[in-house]
Every structure is written in structure tokens, then in C-alpha cells.
PDBML (XML) file of the C-alpha atoms, coordinates in Angstrom:
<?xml version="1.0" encoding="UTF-8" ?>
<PDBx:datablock datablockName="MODEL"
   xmlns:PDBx="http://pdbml.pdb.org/schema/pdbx-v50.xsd"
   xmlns:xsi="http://www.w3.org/2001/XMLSchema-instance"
   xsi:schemaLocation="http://pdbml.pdb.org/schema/pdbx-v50.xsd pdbx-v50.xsd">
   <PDBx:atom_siteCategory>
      <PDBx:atom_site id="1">
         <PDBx:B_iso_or_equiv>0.00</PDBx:B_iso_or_equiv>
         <PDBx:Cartn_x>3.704</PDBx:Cartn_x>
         <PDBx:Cartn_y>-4.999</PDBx:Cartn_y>
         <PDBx:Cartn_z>8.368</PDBx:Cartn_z>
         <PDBx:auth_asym_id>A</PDBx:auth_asym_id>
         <PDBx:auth_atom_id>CA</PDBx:auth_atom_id>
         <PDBx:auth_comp_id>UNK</PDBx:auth_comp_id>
         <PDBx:auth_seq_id>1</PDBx:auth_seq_id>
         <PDBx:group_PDB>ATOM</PDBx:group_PDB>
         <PDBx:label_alt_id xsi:nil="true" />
         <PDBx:label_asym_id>A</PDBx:label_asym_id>
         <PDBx:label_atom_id>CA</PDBx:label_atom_id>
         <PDBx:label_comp_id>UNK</PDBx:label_comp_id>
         <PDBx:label_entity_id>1</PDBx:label_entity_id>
         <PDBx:label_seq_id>1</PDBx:label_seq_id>
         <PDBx:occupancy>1.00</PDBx:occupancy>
         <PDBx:pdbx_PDB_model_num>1</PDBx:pdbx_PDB_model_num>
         <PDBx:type_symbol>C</PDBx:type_symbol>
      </PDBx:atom_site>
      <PDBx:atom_site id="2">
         <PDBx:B_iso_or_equiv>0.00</PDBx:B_iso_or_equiv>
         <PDBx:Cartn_x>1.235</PDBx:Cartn_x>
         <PDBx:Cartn_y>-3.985</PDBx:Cartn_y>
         <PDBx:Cartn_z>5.811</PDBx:Cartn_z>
         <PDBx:auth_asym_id>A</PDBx:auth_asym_id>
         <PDBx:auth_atom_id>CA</PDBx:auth_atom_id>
         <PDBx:auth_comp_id>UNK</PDBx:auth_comp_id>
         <PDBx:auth_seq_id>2</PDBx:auth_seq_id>
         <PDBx:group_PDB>ATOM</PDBx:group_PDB>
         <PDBx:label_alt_id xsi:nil="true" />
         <PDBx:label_asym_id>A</PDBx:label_asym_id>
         <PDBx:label_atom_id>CA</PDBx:label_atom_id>
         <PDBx:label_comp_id>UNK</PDBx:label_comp_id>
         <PDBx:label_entity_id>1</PDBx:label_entity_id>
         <PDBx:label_seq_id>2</PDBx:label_seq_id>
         <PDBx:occupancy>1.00</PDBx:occupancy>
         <PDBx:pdbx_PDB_model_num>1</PDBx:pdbx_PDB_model_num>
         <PDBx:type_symbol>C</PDBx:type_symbol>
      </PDBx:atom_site>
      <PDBx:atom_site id="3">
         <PDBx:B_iso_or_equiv>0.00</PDBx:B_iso_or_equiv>
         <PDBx:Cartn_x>2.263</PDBx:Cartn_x>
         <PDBx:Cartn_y>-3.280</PDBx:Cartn_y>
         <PDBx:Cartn_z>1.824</PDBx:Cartn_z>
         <PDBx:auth_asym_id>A</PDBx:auth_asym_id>
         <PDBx:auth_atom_id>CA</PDBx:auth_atom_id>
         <PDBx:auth_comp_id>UNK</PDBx:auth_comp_id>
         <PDBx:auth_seq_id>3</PDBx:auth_seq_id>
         <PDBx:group_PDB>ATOM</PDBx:group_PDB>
         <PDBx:label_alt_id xsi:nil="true" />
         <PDBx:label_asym_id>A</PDBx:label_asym_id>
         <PDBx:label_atom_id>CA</PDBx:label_atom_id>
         <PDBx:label_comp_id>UNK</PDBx:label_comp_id>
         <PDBx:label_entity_id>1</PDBx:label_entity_id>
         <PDBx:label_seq_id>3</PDBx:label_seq_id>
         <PDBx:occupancy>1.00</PDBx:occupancy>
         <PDBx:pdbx_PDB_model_num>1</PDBx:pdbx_PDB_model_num>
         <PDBx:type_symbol>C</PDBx:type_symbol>
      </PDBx:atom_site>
      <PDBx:atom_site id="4">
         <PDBx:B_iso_or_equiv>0.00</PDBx:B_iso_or_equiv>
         <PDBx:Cartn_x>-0.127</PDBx:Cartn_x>
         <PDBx:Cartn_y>-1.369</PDBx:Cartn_y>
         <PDBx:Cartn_z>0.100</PDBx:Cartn_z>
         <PDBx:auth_asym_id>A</PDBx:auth_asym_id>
         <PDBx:auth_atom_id>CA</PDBx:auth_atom_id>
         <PDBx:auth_comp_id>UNK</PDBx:auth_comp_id>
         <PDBx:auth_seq_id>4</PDBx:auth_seq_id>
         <PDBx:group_PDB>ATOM</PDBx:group_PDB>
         <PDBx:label_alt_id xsi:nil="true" />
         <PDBx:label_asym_id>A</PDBx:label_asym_id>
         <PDBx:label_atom_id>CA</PDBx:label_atom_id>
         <PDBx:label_comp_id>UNK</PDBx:label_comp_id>
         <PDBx:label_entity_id>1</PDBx:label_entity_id>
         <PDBx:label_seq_id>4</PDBx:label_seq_id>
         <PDBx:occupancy>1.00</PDBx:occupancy>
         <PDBx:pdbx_PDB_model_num>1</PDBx:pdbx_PDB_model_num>
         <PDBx:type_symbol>C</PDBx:type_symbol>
      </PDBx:atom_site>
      <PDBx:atom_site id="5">
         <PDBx:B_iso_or_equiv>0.00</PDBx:B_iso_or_equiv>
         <PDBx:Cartn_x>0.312</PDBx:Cartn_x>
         <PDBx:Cartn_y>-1.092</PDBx:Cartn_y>
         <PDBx:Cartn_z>-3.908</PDBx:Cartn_z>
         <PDBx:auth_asym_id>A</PDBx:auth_asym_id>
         <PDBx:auth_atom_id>CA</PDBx:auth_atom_id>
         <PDBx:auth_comp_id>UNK</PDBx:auth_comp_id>
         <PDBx:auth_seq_id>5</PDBx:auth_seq_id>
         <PDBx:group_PDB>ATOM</PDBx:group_PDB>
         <PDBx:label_alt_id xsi:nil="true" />
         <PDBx:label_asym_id>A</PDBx:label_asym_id>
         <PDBx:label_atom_id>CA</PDBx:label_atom_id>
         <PDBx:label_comp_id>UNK</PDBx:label_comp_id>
         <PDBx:label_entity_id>1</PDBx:label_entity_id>
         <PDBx:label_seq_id>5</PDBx:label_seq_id>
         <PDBx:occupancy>1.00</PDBx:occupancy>
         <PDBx:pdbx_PDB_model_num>1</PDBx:pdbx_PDB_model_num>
         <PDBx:type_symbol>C</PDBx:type_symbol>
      </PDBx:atom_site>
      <PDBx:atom_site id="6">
         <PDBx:B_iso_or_equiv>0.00</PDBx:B_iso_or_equiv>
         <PDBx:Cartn_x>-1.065</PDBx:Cartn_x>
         <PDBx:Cartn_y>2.387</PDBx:Cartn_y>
         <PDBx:Cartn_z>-5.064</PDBx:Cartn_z>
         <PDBx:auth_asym_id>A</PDBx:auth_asym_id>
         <PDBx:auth_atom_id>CA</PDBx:auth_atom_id>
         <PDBx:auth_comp_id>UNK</PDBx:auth_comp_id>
         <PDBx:auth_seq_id>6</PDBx:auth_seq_id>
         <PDBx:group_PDB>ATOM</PDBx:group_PDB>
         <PDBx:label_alt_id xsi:nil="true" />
         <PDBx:label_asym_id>A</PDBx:label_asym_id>
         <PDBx:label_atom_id>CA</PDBx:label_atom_id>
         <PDBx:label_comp_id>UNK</PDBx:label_comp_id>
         <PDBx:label_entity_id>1</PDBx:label_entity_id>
         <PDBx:label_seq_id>6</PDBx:label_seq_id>
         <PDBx:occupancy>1.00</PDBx:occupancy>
         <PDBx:pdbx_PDB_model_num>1</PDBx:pdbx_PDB_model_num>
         <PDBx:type_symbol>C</PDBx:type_symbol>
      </PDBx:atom_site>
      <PDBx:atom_site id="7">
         <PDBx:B_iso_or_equiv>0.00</PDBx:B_iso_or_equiv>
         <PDBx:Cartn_x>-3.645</PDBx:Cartn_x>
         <PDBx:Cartn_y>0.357</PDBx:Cartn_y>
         <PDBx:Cartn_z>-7.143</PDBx:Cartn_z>
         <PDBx:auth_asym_id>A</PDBx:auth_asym_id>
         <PDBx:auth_atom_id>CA</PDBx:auth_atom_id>
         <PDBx:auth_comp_id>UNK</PDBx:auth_comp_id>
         <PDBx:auth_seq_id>7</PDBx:auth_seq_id>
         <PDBx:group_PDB>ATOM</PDBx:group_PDB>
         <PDBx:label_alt_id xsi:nil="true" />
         <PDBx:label_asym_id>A</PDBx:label_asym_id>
         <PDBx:label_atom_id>CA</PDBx:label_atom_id>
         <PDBx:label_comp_id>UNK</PDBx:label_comp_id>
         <PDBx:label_entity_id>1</PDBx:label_entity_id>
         <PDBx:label_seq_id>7</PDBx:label_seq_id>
         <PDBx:occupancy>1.00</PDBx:occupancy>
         <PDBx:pdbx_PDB_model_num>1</PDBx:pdbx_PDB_model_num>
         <PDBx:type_symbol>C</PDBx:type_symbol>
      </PDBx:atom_site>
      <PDBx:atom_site id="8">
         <PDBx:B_iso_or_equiv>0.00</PDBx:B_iso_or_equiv>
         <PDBx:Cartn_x>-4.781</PDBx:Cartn_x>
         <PDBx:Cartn_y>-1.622</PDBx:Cartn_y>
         <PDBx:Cartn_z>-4.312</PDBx:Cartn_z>
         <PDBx:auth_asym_id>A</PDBx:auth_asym_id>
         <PDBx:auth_atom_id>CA</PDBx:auth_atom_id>
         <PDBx:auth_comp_id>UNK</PDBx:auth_comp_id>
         <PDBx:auth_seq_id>8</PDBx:auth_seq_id>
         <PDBx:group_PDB>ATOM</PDBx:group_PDB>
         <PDBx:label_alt_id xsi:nil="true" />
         <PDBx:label_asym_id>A</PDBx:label_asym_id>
         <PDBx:label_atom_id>CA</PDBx:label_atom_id>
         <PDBx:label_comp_id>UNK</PDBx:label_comp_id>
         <PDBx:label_entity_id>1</PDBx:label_entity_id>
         <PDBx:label_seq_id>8</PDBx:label_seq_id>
         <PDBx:occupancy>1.00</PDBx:occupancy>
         <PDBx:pdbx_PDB_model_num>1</PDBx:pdbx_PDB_model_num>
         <PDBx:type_symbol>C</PDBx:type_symbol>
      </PDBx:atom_site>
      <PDBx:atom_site id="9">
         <PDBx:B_iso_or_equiv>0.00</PDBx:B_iso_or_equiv>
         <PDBx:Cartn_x>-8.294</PDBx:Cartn_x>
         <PDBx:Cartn_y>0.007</PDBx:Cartn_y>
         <PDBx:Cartn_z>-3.450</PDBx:Cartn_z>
         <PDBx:auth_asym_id>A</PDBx:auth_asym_id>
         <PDBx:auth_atom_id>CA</PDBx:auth_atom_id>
         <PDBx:auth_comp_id>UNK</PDBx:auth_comp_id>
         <PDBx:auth_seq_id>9</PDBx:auth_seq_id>
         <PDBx:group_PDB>ATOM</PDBx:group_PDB>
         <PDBx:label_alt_id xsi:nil="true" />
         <PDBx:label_asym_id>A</PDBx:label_asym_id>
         <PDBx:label_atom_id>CA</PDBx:label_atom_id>
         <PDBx:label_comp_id>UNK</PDBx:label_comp_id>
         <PDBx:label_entity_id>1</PDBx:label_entity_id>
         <PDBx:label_seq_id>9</PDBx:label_seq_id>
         <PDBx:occupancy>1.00</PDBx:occupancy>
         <PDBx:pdbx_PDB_model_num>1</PDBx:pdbx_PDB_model_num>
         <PDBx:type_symbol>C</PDBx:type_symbol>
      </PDBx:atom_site>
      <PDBx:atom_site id="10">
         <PDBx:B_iso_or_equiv>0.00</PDBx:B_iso_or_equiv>
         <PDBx:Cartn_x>-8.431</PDBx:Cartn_x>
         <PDBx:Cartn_y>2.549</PDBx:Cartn_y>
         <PDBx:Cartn_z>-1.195</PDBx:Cartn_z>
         <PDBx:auth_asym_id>A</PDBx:auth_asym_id>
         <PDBx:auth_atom_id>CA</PDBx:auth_atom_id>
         <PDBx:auth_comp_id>UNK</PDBx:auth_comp_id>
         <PDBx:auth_seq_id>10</PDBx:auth_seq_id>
         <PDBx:group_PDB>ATOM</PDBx:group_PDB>
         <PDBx:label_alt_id xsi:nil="true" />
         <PDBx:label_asym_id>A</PDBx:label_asym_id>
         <PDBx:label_atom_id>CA</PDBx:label_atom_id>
         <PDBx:label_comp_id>UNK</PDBx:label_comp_id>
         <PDBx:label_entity_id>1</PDBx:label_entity_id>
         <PDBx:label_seq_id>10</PDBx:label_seq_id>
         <PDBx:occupancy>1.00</PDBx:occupancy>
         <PDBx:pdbx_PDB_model_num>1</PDBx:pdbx_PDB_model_num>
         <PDBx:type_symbol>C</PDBx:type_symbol>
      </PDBx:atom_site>
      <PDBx:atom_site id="11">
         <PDBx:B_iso_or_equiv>0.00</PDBx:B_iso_or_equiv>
         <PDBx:Cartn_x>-10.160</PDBx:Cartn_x>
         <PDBx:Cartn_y>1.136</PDBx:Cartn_y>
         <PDBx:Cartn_z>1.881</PDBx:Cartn_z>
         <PDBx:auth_asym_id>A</PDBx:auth_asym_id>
         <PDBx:auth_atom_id>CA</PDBx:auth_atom_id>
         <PDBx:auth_comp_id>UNK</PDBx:auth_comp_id>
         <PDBx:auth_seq_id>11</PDBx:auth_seq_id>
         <PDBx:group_PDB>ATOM</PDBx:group_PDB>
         <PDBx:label_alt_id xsi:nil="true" />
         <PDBx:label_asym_id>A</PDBx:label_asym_id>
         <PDBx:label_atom_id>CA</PDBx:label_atom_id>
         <PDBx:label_comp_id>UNK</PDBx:label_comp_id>
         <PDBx:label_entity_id>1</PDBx:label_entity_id>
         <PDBx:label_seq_id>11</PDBx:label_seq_id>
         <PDBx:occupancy>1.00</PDBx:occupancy>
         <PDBx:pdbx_PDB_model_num>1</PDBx:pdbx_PDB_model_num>
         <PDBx:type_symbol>C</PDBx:type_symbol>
      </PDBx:atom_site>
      <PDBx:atom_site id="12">
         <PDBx:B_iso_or_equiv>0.00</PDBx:B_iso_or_equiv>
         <PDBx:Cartn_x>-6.725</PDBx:Cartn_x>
         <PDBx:Cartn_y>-1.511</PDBx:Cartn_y>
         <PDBx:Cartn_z>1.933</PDBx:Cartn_z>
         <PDBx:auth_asym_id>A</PDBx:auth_asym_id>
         <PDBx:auth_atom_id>CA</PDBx:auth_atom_id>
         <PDBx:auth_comp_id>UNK</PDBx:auth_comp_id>
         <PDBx:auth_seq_id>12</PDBx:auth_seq_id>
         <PDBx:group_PDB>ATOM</PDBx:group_PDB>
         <PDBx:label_alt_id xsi:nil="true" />
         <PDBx:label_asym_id>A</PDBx:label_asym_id>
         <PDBx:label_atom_id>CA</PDBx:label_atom_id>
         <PDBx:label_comp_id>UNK</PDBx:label_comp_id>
         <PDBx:label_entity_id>1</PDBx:label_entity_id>
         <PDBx:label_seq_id>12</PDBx:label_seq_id>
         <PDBx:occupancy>1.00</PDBx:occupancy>
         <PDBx:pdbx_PDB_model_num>1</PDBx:pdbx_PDB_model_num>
         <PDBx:type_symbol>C</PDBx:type_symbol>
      </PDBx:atom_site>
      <PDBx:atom_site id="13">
         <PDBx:B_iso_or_equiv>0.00</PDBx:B_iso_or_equiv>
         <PDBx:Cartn_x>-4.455</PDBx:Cartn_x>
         <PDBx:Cartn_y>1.826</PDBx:Cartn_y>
         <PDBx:Cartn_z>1.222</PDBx:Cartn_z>
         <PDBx:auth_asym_id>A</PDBx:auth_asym_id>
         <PDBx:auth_atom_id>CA</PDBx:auth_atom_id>
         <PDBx:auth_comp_id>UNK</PDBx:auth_comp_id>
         <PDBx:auth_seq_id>13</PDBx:auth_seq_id>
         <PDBx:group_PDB>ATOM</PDBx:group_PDB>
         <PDBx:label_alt_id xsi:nil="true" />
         <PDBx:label_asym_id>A</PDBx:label_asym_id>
         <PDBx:label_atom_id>CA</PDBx:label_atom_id>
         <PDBx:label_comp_id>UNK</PDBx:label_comp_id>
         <PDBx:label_entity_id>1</PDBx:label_entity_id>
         <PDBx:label_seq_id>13</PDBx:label_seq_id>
         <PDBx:occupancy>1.00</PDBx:occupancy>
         <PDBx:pdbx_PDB_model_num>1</PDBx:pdbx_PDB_model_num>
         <PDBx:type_symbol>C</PDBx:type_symbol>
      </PDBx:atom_site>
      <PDBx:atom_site id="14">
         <PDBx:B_iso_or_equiv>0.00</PDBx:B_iso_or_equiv>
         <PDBx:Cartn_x>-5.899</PDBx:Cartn_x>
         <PDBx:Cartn_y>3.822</PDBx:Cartn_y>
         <PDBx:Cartn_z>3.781</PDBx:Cartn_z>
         <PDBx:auth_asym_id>A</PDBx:auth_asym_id>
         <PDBx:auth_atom_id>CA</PDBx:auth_atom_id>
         <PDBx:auth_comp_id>UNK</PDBx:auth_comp_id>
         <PDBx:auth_seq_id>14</PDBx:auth_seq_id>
         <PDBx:group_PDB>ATOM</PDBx:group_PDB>
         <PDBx:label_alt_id xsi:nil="true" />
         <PDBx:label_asym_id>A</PDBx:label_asym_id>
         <PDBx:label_atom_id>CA</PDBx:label_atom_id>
         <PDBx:label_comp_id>UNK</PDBx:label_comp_id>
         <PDBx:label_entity_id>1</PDBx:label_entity_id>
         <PDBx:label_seq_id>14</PDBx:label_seq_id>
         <PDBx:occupancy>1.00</PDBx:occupancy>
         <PDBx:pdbx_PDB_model_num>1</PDBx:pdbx_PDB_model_num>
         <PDBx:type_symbol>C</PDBx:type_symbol>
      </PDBx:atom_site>
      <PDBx:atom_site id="15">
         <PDBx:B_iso_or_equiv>0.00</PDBx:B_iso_or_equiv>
         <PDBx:Cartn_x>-5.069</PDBx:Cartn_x>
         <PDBx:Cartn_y>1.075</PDBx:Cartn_y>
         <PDBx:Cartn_z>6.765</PDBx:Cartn_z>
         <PDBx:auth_asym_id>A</PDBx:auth_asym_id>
         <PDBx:auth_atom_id>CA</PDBx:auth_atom_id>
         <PDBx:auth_comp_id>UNK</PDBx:auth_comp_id>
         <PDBx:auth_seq_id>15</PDBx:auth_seq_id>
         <PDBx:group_PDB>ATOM</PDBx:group_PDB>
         <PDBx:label_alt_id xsi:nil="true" />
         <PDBx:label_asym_id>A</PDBx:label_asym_id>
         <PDBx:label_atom_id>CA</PDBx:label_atom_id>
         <PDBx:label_comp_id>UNK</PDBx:label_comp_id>
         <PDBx:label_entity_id>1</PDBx:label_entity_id>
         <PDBx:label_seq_id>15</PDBx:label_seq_id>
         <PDBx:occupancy>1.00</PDBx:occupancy>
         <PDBx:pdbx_PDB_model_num>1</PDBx:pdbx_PDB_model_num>
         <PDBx:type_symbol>C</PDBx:type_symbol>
      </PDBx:atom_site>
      <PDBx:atom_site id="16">
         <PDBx:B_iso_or_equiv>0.00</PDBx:B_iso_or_equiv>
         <PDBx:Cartn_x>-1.416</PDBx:Cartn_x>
         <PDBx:Cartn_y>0.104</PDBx:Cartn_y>
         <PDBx:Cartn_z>5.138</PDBx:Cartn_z>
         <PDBx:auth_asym_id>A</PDBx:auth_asym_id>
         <PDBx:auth_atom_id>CA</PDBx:auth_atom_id>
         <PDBx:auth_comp_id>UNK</PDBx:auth_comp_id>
         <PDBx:auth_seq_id>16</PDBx:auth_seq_id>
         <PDBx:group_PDB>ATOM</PDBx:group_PDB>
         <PDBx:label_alt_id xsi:nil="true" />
         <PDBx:label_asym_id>A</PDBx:label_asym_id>
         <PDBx:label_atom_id>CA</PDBx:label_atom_id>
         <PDBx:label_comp_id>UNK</PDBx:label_comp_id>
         <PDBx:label_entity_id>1</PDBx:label_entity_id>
         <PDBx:label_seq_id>16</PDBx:label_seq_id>
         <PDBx:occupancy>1.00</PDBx:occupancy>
         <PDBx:pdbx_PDB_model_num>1</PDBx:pdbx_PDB_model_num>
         <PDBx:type_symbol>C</PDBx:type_symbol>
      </PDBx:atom_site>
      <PDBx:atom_site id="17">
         <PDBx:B_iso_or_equiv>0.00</PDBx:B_iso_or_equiv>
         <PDBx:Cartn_x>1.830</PDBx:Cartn_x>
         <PDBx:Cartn_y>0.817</PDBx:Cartn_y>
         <PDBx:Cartn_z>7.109</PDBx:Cartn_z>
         <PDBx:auth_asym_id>A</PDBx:auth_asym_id>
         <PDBx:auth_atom_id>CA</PDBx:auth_atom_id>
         <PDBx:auth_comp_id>UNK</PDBx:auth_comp_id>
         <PDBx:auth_seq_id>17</PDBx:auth_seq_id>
         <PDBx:group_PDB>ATOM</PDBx:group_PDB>
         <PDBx:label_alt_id xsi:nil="true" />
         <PDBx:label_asym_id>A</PDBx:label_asym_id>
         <PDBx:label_atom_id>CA</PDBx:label_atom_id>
         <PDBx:label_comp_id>UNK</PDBx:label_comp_id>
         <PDBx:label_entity_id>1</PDBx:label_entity_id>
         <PDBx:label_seq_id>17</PDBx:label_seq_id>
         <PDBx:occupancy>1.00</PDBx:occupancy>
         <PDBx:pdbx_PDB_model_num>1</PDBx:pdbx_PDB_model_num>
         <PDBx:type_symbol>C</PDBx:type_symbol>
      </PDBx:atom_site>
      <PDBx:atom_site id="18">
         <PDBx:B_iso_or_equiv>0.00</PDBx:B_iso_or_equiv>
         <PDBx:Cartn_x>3.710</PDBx:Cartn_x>
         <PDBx:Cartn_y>2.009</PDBx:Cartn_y>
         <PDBx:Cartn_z>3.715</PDBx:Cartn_z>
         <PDBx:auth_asym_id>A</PDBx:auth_asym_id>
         <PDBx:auth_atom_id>CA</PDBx:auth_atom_id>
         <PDBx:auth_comp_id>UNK</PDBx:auth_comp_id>
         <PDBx:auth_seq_id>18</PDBx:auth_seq_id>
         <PDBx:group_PDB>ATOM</PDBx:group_PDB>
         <PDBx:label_alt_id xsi:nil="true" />
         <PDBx:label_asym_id>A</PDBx:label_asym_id>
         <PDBx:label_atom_id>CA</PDBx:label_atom_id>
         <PDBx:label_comp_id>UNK</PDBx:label_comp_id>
         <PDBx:label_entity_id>1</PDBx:label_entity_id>
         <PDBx:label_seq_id>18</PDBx:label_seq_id>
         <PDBx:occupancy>1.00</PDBx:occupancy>
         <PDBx:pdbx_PDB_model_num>1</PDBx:pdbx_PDB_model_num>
         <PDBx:type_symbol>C</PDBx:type_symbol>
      </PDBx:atom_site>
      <PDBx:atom_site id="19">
         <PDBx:B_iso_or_equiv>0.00</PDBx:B_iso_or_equiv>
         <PDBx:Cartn_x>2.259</PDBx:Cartn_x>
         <PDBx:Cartn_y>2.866</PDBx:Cartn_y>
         <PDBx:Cartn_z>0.242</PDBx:Cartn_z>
         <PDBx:auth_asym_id>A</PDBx:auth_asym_id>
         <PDBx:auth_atom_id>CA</PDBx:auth_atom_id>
         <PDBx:auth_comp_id>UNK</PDBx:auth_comp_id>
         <PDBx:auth_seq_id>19</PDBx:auth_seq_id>
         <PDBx:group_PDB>ATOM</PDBx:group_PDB>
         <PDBx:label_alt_id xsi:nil="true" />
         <PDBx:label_asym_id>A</PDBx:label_asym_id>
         <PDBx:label_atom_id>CA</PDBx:label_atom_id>
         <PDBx:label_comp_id>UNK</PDBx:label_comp_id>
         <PDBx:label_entity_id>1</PDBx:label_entity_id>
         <PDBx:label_seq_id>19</PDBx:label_seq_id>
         <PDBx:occupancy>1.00</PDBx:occupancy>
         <PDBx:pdbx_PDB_model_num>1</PDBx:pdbx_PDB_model_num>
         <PDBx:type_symbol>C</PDBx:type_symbol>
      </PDBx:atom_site>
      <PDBx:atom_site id="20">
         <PDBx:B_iso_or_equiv>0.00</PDBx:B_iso_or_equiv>
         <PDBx:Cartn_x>4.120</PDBx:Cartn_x>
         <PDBx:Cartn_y>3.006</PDBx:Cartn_y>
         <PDBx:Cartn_z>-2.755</PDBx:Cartn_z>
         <PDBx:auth_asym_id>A</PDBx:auth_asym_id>
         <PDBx:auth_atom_id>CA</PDBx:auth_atom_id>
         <PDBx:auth_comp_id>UNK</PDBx:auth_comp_id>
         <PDBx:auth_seq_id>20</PDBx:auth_seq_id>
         <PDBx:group_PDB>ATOM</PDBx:group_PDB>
         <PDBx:label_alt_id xsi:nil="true" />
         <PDBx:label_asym_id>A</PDBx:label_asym_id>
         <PDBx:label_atom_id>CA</PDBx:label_atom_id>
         <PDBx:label_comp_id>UNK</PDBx:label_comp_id>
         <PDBx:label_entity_id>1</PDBx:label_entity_id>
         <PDBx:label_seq_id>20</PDBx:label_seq_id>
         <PDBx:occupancy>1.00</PDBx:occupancy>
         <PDBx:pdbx_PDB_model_num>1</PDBx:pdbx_PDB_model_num>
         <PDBx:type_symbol>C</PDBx:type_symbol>
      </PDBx:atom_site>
      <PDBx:atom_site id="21">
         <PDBx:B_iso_or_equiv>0.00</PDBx:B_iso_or_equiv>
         <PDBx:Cartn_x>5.847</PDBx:Cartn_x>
         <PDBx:Cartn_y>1.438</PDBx:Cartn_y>
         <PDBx:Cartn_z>-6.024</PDBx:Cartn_z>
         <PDBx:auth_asym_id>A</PDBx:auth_asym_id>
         <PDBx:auth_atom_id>CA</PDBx:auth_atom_id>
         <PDBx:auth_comp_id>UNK</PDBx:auth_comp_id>
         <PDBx:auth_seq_id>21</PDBx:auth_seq_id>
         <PDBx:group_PDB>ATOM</PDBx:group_PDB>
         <PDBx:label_alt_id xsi:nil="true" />
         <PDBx:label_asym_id>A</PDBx:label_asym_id>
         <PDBx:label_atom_id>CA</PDBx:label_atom_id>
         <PDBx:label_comp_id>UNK</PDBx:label_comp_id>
         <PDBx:label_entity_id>1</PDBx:label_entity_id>
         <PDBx:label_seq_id>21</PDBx:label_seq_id>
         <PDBx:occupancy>1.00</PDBx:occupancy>
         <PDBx:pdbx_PDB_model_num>1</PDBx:pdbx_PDB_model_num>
         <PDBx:type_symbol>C</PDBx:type_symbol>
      </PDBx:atom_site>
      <PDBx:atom_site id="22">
         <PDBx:B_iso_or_equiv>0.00</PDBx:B_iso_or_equiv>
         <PDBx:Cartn_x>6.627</PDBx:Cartn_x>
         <PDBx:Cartn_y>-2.442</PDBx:Cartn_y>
         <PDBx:Cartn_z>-5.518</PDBx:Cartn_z>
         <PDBx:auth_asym_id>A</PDBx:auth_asym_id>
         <PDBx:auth_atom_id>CA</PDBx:auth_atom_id>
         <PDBx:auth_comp_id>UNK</PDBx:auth_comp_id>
         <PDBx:auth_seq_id>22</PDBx:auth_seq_id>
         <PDBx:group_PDB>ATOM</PDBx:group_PDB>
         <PDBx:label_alt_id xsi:nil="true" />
         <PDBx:label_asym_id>A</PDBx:label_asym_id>
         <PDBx:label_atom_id>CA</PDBx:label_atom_id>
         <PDBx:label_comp_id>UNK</PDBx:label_comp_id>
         <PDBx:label_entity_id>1</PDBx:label_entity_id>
         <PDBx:label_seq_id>22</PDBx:label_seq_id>
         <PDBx:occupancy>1.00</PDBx:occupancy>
         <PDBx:pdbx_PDB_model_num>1</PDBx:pdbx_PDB_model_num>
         <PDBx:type_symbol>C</PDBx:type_symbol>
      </PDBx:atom_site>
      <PDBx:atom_site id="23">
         <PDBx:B_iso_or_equiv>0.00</PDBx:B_iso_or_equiv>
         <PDBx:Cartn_x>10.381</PDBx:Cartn_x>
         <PDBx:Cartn_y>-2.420</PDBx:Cartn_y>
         <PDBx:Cartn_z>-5.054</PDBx:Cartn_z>
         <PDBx:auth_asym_id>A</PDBx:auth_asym_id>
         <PDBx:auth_atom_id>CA</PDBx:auth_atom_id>
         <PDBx:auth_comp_id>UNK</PDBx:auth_comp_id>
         <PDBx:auth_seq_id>23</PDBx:auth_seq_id>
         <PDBx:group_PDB>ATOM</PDBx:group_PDB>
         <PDBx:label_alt_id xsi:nil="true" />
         <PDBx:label_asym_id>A</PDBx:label_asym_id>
         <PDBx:label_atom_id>CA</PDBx:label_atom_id>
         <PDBx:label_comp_id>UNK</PDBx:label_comp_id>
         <PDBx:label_entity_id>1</PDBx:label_entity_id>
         <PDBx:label_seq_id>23</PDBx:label_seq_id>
         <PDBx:occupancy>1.00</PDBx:occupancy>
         <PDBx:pdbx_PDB_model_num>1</PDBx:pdbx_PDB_model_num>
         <PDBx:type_symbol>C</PDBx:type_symbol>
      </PDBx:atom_site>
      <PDBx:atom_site id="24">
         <PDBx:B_iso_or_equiv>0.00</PDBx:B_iso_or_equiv>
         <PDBx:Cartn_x>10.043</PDBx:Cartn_x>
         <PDBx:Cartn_y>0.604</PDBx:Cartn_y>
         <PDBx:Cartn_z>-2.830</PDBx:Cartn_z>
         <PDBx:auth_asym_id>A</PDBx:auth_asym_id>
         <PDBx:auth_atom_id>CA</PDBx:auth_atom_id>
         <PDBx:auth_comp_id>UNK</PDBx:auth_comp_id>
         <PDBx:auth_seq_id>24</PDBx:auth_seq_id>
         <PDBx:group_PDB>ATOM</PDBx:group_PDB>
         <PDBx:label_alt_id xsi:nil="true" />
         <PDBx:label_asym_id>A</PDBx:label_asym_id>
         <PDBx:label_atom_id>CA</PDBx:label_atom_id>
         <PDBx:label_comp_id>UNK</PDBx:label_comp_id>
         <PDBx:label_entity_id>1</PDBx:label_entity_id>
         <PDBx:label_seq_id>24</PDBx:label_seq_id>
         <PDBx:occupancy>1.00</PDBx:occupancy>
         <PDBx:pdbx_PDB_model_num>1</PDBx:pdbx_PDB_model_num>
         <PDBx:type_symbol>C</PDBx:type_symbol>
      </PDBx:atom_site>
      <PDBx:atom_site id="25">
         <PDBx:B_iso_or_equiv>0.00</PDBx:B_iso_or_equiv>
         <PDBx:Cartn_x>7.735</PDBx:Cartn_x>
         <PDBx:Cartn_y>-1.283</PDBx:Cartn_y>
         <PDBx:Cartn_z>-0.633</PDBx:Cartn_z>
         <PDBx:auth_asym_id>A</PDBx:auth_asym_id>
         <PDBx:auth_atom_id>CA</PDBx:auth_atom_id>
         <PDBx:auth_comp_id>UNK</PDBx:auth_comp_id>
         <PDBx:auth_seq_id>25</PDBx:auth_seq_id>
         <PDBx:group_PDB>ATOM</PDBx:group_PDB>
         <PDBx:label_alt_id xsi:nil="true" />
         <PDBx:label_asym_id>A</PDBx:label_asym_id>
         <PDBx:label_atom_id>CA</PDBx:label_atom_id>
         <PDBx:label_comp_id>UNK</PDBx:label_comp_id>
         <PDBx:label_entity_id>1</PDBx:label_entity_id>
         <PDBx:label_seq_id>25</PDBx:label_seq_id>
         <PDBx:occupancy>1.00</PDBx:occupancy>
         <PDBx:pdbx_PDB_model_num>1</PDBx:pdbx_PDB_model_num>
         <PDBx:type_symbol>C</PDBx:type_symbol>
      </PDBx:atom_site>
   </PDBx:atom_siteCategory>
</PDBx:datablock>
């Protein structure tokens, strides 16, 4: 599974399985 940050850059948020806070993820 794939843990995106919402500061990662968006080409890495766009092919994440969940975006969000850290904890949340």
C-alpha cells in the first residue's frame, strides 16, 4: 500500500492508495 503525505509532490499523490495527515495514514 502506498502513503502519500499531502506535501509529497503531486505526481507521487496522484498514484497513492490514501492521502492525508501522518497518523491518519
Amino acid at each position: 500500500v502506498i502513503l502519500a503525505h499531502y506535501y509529497q509532490d503531486p505526481a507521487i499523490q496522484d498514484i497513492a492508495d490514501f492521502i492525508g495527515d501522518s497518523l491518519e495514514l
